[in-house]
N, C-alpha and C. Protein backbone atom coordinates (compact mmCIF):
# COMPACT_ATOMS: atom_id res chain seq x y z
N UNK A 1 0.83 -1.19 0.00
CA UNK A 1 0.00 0.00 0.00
C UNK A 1 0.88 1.26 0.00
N UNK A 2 2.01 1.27 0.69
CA UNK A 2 2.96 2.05 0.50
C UNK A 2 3.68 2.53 -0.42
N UNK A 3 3.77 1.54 -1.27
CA UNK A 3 4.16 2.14 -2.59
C UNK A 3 3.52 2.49 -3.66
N UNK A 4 1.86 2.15 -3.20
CA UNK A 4 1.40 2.58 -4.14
C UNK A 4 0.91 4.38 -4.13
N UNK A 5 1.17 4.67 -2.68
CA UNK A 5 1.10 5.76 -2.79
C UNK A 5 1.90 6.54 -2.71
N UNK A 6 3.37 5.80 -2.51
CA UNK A 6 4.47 7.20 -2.89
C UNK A 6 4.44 6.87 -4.40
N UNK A 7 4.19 6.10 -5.30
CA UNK A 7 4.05 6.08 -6.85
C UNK A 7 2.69 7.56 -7.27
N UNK A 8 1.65 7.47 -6.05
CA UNK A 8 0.65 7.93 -6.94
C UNK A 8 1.68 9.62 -6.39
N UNK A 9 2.43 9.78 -5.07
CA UNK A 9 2.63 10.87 -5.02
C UNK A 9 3.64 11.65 -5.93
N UNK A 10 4.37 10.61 -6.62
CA UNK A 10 5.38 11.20 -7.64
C UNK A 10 4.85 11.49 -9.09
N UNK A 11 4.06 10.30 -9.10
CA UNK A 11 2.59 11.15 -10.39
C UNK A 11 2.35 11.96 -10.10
N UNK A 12 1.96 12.59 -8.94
CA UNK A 12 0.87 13.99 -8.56
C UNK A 12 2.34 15.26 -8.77
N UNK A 13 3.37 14.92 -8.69
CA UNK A 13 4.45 15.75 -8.55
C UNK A 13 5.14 16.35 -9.63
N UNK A 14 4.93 15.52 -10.78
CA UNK A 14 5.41 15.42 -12.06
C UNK A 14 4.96 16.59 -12.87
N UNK A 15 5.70 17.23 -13.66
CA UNK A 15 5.63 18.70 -14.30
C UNK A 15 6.03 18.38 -16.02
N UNK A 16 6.33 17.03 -16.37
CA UNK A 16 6.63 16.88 -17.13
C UNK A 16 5.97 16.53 -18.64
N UNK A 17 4.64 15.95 -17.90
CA UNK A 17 3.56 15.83 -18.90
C UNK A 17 2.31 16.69 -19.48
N UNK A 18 2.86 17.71 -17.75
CA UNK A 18 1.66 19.35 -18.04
C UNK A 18 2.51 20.31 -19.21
N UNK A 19 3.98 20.28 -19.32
CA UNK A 19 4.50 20.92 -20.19
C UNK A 19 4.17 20.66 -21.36
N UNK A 20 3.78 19.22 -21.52
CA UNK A 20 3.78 18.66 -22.85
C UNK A 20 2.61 19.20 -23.05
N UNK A 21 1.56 18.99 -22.51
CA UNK A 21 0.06 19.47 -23.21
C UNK A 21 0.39 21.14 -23.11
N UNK A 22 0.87 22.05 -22.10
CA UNK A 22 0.97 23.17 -22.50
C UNK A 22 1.31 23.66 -23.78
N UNK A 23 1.91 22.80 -24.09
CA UNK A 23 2.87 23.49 -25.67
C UNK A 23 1.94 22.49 -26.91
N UNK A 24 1.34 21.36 -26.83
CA UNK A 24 0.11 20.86 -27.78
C UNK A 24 -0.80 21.83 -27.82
N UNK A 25 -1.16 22.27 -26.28
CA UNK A 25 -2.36 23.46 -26.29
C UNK A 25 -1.88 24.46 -27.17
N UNK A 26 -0.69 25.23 -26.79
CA UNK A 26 -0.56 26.31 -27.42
C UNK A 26 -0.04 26.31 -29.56
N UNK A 27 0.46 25.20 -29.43
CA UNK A 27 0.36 24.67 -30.89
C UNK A 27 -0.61 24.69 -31.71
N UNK A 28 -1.88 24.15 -31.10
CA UNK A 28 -3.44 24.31 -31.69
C UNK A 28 -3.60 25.24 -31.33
N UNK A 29 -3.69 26.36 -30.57
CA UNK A 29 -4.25 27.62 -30.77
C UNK A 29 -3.32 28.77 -31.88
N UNK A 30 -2.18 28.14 -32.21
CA UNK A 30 -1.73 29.04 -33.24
C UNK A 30 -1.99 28.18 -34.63
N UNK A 31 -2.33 26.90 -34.85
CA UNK A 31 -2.84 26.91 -36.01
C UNK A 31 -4.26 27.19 -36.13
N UNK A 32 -5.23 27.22 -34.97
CA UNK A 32 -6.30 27.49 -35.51
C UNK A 32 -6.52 28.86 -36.12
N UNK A 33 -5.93 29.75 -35.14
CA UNK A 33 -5.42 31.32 -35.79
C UNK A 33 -5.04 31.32 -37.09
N UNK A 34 -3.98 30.31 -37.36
CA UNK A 34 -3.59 30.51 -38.78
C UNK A 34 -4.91 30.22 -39.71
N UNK A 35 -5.89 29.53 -39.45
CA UNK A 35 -6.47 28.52 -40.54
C UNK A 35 -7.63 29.76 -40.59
N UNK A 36 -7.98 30.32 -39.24
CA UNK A 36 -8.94 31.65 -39.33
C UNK A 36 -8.47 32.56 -39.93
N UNK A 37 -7.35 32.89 -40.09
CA UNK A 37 -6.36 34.46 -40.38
C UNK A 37 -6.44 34.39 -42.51
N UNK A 38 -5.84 32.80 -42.65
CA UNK A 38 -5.93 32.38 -44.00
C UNK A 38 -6.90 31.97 -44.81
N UNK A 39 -8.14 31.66 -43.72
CA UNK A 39 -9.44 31.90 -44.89
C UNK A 39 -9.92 32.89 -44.75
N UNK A 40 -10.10 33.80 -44.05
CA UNK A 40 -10.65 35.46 -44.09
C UNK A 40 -9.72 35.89 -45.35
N UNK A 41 -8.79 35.53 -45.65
CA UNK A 41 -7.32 36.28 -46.39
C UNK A 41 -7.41 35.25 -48.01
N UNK A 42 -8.60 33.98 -47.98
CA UNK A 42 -7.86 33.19 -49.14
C UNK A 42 -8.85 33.74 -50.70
N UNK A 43 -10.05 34.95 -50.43
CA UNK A 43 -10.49 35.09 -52.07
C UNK A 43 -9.79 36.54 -52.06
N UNK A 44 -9.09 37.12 -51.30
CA UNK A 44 -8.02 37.94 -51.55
C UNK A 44 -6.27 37.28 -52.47
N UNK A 45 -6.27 36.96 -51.67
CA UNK A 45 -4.89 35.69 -52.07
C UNK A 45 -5.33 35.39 -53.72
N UNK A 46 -6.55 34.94 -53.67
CA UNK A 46 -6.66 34.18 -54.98
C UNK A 46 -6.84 35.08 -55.98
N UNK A 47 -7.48 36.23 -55.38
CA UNK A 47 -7.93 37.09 -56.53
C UNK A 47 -5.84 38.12 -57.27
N UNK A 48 -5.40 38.00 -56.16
CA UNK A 48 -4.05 38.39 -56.27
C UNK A 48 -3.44 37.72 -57.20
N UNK A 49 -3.57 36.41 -57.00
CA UNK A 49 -2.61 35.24 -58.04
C UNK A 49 -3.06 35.49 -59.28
N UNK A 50 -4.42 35.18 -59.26
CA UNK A 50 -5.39 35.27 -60.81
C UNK A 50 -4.35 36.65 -61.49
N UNK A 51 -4.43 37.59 -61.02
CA UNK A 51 -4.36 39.03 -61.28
C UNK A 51 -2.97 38.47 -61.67
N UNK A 52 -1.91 38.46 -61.12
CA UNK A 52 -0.52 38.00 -61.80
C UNK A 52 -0.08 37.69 -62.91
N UNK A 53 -1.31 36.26 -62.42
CA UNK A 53 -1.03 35.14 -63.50
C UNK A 53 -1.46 35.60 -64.95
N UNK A 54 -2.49 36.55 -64.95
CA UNK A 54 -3.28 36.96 -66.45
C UNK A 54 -2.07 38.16 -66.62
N UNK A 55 -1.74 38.94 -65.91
CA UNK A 55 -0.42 39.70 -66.12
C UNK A 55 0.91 39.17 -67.38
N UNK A 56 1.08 37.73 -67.13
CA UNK A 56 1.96 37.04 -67.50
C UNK A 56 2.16 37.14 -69.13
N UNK A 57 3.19 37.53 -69.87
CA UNK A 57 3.04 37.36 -70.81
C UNK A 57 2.88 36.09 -71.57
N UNK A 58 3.84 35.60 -71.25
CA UNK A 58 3.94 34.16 -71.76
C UNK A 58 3.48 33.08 -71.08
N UNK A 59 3.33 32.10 -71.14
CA UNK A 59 2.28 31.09 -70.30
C UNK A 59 1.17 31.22 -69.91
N UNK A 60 0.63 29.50 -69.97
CA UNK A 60 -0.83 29.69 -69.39
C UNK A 60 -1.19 29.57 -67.85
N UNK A 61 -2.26 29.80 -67.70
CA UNK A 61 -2.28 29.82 -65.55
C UNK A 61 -2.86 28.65 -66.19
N UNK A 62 -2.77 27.63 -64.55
CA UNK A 62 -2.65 26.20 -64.73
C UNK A 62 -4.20 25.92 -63.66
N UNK A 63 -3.84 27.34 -63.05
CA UNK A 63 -5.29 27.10 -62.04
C UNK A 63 -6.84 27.14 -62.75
N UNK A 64 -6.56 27.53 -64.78
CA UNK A 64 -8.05 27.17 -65.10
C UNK A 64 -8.33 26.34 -65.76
């Protein structure tokens, strides 16, 4: 019984697995940002490329 609770007390002590989800957490909150930031931003983007691409003298755009 004793060891099972200095085991559960070194689990309870451990800082090593809250770091890990801290930085998963904060990983997903900067791609979800990205994925919000880049579709508010993607019929801008596209309308930009189009605009280029018909710019181009030579070649065809591949995106039609």
């Amino acid at each position: 019984m004793l060891t099972y609770l200095v085991t559960l007390y070194k689990l309870w002590r451990d800082d090593e697995a809250a770091t890990a989800v801290e930085y998963g957490l904060v990983i997903g909150l900067i791609a979800v940002a990205l994925i919000v930031i880049l579709g508010s931003l993607g019929d801008g983007l596209e309308n930009l490329f189009r605009d280029a691409c018909d710019q181009v003298v030579e070649g065809g755009c591949s995106s039609e």
